[in-house]
Structure formats: structure tokens, C-alpha cells
Protein backbone atom coordinates (compact mmCIF):
# COMPACT_ATOMS: atom_id res chain seq x y z
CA UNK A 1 -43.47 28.31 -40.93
CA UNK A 2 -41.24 28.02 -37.87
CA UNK A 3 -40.48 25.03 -35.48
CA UNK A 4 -44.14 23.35 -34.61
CA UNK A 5 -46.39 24.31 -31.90
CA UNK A 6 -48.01 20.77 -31.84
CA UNK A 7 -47.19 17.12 -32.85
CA UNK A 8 -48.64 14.00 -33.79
CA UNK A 9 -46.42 11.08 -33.07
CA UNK A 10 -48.68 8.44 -35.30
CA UNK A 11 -49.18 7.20 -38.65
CA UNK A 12 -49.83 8.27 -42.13
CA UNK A 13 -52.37 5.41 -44.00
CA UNK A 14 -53.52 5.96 -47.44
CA UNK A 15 -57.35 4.95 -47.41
CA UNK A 16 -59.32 2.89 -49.94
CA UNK A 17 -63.05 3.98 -49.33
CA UNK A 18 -66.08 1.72 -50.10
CA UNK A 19 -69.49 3.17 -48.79
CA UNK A 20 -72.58 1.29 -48.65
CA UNK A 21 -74.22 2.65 -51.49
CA UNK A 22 -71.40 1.76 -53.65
CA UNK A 23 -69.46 4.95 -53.66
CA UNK A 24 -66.10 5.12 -53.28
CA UNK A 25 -62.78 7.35 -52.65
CA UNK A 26 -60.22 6.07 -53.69
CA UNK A 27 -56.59 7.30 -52.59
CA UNK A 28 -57.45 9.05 -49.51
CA UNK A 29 -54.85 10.91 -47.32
CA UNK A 30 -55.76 8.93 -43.91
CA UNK A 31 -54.28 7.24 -40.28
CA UNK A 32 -54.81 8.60 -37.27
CA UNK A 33 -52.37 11.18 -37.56
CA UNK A 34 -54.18 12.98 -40.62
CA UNK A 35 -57.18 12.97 -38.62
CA UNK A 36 -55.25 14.12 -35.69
CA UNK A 37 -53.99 17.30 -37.37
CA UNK A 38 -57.95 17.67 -38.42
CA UNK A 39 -58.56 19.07 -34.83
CA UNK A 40 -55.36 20.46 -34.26
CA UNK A 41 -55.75 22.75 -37.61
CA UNK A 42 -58.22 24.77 -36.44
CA UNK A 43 -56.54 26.58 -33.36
CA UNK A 44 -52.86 26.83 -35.30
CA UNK A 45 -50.96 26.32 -38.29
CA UNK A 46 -47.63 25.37 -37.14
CA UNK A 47 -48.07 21.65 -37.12
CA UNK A 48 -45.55 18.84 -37.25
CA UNK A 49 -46.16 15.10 -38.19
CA UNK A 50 -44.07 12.35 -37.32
CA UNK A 51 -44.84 8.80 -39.12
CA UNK A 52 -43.25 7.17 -42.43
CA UNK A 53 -44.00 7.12 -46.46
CA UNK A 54 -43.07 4.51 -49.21
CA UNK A 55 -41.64 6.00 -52.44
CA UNK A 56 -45.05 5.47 -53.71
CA UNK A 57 -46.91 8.26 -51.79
CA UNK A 58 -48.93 10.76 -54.20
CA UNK A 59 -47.09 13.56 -53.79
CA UNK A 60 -50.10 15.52 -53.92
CA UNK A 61 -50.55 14.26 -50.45
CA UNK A 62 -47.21 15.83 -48.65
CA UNK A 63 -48.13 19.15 -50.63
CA UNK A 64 -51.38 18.57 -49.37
CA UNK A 65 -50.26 18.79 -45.56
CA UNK A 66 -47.41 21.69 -46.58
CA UNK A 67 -50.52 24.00 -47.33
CA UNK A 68 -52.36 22.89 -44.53
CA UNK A 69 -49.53 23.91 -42.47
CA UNK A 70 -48.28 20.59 -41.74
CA UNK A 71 -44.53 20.53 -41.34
CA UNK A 72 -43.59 16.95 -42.86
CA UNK A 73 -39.96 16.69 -42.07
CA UNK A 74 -41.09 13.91 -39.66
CA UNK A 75 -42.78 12.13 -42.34
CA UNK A 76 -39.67 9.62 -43.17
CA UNK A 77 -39.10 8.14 -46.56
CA UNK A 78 -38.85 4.51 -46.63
CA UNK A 79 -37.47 3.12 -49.55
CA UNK A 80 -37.93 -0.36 -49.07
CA UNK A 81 -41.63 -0.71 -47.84
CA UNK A 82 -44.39 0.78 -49.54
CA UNK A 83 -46.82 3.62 -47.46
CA UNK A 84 -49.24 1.79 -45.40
CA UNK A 85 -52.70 1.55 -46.98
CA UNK A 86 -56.23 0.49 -45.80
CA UNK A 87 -59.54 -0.74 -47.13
CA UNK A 88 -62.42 1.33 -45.33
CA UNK A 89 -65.77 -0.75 -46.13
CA UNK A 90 -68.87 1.02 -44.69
CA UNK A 91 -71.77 -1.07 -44.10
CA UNK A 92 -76.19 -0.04 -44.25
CA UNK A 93 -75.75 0.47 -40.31
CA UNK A 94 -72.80 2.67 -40.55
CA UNK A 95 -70.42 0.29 -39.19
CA UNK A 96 -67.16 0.41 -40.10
CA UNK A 97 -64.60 -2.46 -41.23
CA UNK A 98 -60.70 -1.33 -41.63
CA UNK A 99 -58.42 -4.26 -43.77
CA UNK A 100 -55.57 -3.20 -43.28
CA UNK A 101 -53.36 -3.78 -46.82
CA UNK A 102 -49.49 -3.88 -45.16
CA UNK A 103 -47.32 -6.43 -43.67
CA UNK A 104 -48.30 -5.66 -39.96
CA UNK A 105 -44.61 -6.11 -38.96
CA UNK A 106 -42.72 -4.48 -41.72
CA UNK A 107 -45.29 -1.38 -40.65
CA UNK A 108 -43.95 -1.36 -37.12
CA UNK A 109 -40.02 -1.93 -38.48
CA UNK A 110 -40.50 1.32 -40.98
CA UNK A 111 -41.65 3.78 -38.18
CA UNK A 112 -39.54 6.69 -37.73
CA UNK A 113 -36.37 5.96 -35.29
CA UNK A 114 -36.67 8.64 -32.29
CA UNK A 115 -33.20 9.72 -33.82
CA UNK A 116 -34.94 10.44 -37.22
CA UNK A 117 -36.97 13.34 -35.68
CA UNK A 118 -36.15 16.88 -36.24
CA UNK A 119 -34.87 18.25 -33.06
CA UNK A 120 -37.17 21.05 -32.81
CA UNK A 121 -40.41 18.80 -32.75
CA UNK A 122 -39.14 17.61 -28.97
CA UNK A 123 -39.41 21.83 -28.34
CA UNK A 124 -43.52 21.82 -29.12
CA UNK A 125 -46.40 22.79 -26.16
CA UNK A 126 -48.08 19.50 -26.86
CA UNK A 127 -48.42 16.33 -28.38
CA UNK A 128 -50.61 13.27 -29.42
CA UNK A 129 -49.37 9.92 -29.82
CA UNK A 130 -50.30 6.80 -31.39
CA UNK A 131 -46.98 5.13 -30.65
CA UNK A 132 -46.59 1.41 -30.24
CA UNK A 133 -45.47 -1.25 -29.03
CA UNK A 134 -45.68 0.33 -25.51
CA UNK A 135 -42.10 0.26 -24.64
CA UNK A 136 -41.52 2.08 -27.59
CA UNK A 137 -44.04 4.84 -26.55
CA UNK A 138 -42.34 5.14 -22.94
CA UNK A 139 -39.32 5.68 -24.59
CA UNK A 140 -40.73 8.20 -26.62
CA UNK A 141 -42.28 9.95 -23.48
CA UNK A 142 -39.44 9.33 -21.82
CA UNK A 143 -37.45 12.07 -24.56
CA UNK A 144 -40.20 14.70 -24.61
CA UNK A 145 -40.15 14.74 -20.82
CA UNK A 146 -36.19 15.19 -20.81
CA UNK A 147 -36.02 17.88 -23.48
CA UNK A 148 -39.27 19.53 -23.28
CA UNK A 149 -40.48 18.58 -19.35
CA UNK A 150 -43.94 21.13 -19.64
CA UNK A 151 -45.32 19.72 -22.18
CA UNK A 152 -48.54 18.19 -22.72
CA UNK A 153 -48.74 14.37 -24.27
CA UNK A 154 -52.28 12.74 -24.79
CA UNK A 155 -53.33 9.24 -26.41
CA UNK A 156 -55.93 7.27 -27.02
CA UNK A 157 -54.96 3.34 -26.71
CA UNK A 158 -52.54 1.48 -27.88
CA UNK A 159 -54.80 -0.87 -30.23
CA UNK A 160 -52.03 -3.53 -30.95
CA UNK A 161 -51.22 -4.03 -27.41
CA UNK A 162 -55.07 -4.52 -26.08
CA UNK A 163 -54.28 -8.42 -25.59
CA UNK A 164 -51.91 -7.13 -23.04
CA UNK A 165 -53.19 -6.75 -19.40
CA UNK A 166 -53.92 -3.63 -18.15
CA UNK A 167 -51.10 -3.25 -15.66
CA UNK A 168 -48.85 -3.25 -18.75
CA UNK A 169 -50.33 -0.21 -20.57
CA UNK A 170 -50.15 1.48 -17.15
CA UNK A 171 -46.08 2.49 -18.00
CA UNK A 172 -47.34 4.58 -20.60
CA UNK A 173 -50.73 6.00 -19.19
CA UNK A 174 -49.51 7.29 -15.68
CA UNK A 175 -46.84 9.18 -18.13
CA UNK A 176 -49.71 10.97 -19.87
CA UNK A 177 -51.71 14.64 -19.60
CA UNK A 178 -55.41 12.91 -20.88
CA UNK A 179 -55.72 9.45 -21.85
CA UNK A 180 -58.80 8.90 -24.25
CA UNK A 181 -60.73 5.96 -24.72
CA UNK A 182 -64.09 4.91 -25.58
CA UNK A 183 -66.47 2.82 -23.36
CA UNK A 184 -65.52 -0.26 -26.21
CA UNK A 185 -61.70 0.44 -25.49
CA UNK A 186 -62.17 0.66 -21.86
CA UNK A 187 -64.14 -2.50 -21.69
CA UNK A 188 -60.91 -4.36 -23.35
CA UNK A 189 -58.82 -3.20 -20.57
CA UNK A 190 -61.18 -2.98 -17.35
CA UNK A 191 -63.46 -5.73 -17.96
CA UNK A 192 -66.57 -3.01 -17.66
CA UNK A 193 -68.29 -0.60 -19.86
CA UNK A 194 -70.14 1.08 -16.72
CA UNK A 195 -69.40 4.82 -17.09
CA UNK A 196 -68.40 5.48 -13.15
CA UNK A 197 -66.56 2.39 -12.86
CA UNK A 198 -64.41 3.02 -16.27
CA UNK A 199 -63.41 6.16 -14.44
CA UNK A 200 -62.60 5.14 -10.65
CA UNK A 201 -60.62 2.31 -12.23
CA UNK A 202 -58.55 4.67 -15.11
CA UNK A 203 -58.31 7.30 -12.04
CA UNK A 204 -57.21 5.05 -9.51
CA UNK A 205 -54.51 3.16 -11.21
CA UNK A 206 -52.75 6.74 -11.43
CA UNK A 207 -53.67 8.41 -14.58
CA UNK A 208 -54.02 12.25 -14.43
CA UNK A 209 -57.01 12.57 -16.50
CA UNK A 210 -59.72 10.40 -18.46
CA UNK A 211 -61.66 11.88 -21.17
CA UNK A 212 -64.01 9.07 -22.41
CA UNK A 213 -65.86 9.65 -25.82
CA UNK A 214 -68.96 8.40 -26.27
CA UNK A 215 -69.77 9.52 -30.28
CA UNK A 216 -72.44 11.22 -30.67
CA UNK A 217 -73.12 12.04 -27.25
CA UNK A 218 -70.58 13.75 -26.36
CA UNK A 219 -68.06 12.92 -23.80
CA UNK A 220 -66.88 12.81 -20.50
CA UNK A 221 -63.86 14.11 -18.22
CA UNK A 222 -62.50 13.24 -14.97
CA UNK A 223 -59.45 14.38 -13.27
CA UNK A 224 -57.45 13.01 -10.26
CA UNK A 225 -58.26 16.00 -8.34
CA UNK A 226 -61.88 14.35 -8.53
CA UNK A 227 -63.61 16.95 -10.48
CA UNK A 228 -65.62 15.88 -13.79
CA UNK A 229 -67.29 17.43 -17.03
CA UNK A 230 -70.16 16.62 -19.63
CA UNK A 231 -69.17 18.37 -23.03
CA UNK A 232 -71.59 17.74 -25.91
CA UNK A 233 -70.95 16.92 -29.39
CA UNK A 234 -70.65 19.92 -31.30
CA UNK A 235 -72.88 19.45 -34.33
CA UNK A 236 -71.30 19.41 -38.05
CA UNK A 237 -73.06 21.04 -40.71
CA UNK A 238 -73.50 17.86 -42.33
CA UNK A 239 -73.06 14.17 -40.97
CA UNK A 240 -70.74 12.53 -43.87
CA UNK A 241 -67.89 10.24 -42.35
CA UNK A 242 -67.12 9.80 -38.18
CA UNK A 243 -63.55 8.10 -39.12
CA UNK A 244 -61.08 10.07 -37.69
CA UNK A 245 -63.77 12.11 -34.97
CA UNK A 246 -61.83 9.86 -32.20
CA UNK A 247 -58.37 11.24 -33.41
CA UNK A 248 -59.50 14.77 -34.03
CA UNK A 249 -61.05 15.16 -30.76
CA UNK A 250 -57.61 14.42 -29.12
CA UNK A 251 -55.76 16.54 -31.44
CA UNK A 252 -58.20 19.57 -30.14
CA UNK A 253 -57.74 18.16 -26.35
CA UNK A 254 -53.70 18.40 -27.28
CA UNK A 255 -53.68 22.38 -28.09
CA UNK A 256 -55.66 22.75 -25.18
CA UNK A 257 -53.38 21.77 -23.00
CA UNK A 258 -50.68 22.73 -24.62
CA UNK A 259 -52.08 26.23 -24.77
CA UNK A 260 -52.82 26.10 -20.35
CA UNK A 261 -56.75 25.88 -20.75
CA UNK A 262 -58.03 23.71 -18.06
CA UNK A 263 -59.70 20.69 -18.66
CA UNK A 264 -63.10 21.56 -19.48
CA UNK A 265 -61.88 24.36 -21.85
CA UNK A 266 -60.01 21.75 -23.58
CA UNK A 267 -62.69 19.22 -24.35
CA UNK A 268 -64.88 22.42 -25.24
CA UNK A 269 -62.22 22.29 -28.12
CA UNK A 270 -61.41 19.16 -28.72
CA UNK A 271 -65.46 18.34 -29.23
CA UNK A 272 -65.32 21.13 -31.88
CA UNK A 273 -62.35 19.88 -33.25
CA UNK A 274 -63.52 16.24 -33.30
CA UNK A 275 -66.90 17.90 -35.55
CA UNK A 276 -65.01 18.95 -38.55
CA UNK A 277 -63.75 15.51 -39.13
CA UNK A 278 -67.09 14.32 -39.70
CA UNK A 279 -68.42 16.74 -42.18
CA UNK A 280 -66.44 15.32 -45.54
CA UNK A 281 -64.53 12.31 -46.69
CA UNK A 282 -60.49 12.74 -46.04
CA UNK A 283 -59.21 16.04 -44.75
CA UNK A 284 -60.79 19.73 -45.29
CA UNK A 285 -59.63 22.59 -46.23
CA UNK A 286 -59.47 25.79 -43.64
CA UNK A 287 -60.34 28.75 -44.86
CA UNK A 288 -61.02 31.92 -43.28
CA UNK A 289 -64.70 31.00 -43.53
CA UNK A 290 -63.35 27.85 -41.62
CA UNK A 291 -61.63 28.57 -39.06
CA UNK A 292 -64.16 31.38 -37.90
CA UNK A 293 -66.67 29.02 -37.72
CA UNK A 294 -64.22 27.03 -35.62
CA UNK A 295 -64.68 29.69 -33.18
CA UNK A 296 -68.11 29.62 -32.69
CA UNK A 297 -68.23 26.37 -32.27
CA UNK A 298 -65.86 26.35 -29.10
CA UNK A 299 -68.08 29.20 -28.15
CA UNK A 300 -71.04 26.71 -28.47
CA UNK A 301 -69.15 23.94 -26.72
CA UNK A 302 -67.84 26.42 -23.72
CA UNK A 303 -71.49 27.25 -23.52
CA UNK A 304 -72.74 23.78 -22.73
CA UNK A 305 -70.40 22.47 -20.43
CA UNK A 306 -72.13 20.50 -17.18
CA UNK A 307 -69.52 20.17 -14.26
CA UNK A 308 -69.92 17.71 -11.03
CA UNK A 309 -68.19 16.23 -8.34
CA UNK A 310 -69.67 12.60 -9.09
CA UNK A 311 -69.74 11.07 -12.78
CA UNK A 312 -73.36 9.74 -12.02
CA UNK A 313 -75.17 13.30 -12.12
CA UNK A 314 -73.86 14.00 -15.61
CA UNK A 315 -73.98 10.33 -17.26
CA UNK A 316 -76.59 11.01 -20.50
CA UNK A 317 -79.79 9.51 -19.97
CA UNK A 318 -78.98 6.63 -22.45
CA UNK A 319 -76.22 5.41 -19.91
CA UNK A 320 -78.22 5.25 -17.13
């Protein structure tokens, strides 16, 4: 397999799945990190996974990820906490409600120890993290920038620091390639959901470059050197689950980067990354069949980009 080309710093959750109708899925490889390697599976198969596992973890999970390409060294074994597991209820209007099933802080206590992490992963072209508190994820930045000083990080929020003020998440955002957030997120830590205010505020505080998702319309990206894109949602064949499109979507953005596309080429993949995720409950298989398809929809996406030099002319026509 050799050392991975990309790495999600993150979590591995075990998912108990209740639709509306009554279905459910039990046992279902989940956490952002799963989903993560979703979008990043399409454009490689030298993937590595950092995050932690109970002795009670179906193995049919890790061998799971070993076909998929996942290298799972970084997945540590815990031997005194169980794997972190979630409830997933879906209600009639497809909203979604996550109980979570762990001991929040035994969760935080049994993540992987920067010294736990194969060496090589610091050598990768580029990363996603989901890495809290956000001292902890500075620290972590900190090391990839001091072994591996080209390479591309991106994150969405740091959900259990949101009560924090903004300022604070700053340490780790001005240290990133693309932060993500969605116009929900970015109301927690502006104040506003207005579309060119989210951006001069993110942009202005320091941060390289905002890519704000906006479901199924697509999303948005703005860079510090004041240049912006509109890249639509690349359609699934089917519409079955949008948990995990969020993750995906970044773990597209992250080979990308990694890879030296510029922005704009990036979200073209990352939007058809973020489209698999939503076509089946859990994680898919990829195929030949697949993975060409993968191509064609960057081709679509890379088709359909809008670019501007103000936000304003390429808001959707719902946001205005």
C-alpha cells in the first residue's frame, strides 16, 4: 500500500440508524472520518486514518477500510473504553438528530496521543482534521507544519468548542489551507448568516480560504487574494442519506490541495466527492465502474464553475 497520500485526523463512530419510515441500519461504520475518506477515495487509494477503537469494534469494519485502501495503523486500540457509538434518528422532514451513546469525556481522553501516530502519516500532501479541544488541534498543526511544512490541512469547525468566542478558534483557523463551514456554523461564530458578511468576517480575521457549503445548493469559495467561486452540487444517482456530504466534501477539497489544483479545481472535486456520500447508507464500495464515474462528475463540476470578484454576483437566488 505504501505510506498515505492523505489523512484524516478525526473520529471513527459506529452508527445506530433509525429512518422515519421505521427502517433501520444497525452497526454502521460512521464519524466524520469514515465519511471523510468517502471523498478522499475516489481520487486515491493510499489513505490513512487516525482516531481510536474499543475491543468491541466488528472487525469486519477495519477489514472494511483495509480493502478500501484505508491504512488503519492510526486507528488505536483502546482497551479500556468501548468504540464510540451514535443513535442517528431521521425525522418526516429529513432532519437529523445524533445521541451520541459515549461518555463525552472518556471520548476525548481515548483519542490517539500525537506520539501514537505512525511517523509516515506526518509525510502525506494533505490532511483533514476534526481535532479538538482547539489547543489540541494547534498542536497537531503545529507537528505537520514542522515535519511536513507544504502540506495542505483543512477543517470544518470544531463543534465542541462553538461556546467559545470566535477569537479563540482563530489559533487554529489562520493555521489552515480551507476552513469549511456552513451558514448554521458560521452564524454560531459571527453572529450572521448573511452570505457576504460570513465571508469578509472569516477573510478578514486572517484565514486563507472559506469554502461555505450550503447543501444542496452547492457552495461557495473565497480566498484572501479576494477572488471567489460558485460550484454546484454534483447530483447523486439517487438521494438516500446527506450524513457525512459535509465531511466528504472536505475530504475531496483535501486531495485537491494536496494534489496543487487551485481553489476552484478543488471544490470542483470536493462537490463530487461530497455526492457519493449521499447515494447509500454507510460507506460504498469503489469499483472501476465507480471511480470512472467519479471522473465525470469532476468533469461536470469543472464545467459549471461561476467565478467573481464580489460574493454578491454569485449568491443563488434563494440567498438573495
Amino acid at each position: 500500500m505504501g505510506a498515505p497520500e492523505f489523512v484524516t485526523f478525526s473520529n471513527l463512530i459506529i452508527d445506530d440508524i433509525v429512518l422515519a419510515d421505521g427502517r433501520s441500519f444497525m452497526n454502521t461504520l460512521g464519524g466524520s472520518g469514515t465519511h471523510t475518506l468517502i471523498g478522499m477515495r475516489p481520487w486515491s487509494d493510499r489513505l490513512g486514518y487516525v482516531g481510536y477503537r474499543g475491543t468491541d469494534l466488528d472487525p469486519q469494519h477495519l477489514a472494511y477500510l483495509a480493502r478500501l485502501g484505508v491504512d488503519v495503523r492510526g486507528v488505536v486500540l483502546r482497551t479500556d473504553v468501548p468504540t464510540a457509538r451514535a443513535w442517528q434518528l431521521f425525522e418526516p422532514d429529513d432532519r437529523r438528530i445524533e445521541i451520541f451513546r459515549n461518555d463525552i469525556a472518556l471520548f476525548n481522553a481515548a483519542r490517539p496521543r500525537l506520539d501514537e501516530v505512525p511517523d509516515d502519516y506526518f509525510l502525506a500532501r494533505g490532511y483533514h482534521m476534526a481535532w479538538g479541544p482547539l489547543e489540541d488541534a494547534v498542536e497537531l498543526l503545529d507537528r505537520i507544519a514542522q515535519v511536513n511544512p507544504g502540506a495542505q490541512v483543512v477543517s470544518e469547525v470544531s463543534l465542541g468548542d462553538m461556546h467559545r468566542p470566535f477569537a479563540d478558534h482563530l489559533m487554529v483557523l489562520r493555521r489552515l489551507a480551507m476552513f469549511s463551514p456552513d451558514r448554521i456554523e458560521s452564524k454560531q461564530l459571527l453572529g450572521t448568516d448573511a452570505v457576504p458578511e460570513i465571508f469578509e468576517r472569516f477573510l478578514g480575521a486572517g484565514i486563507a480560504m472559506i469554502a461555505l457549503r450550503l447543501g444542496a445548493l452547492g457552495s461557495l469559495v473565497g480566498t484572501a487574494a479576494g477572488e471567489y467561486y460558485r460550484v454546484p452540487a454534483v447530483p447523486p444517482a439517487q438521494l438516500v442519506d446527506v450524513t457525512g456530504a459535509g465531511n466528504a466534501y472536505c475530504g475531496g477539497f483535501a486531495v485537491g490541495l494536496g494534489r496543487g489544483e487551485a481553489p476552484a479545481d478543488a471544490a470542483a472535486r470536493a462537490a463530487a466527492s461530497a455526492s457519493f456520500a449521499l447515494e447509500q447508507i454507510g460507506v460504498p464500495v469503489f469499483d472501476e465502474a465507480r471511480l470512472a464515474d467519479a471522473q465525470r462528475r469532476l468533469d461536470w463540476a469543472l464545467a459549471r464553475i461561476s467565478v467573481a470578484r464580489d460574493v454578491a454576483r454569485l449568491m443563488p437566488a434563494e440567498l438573495t
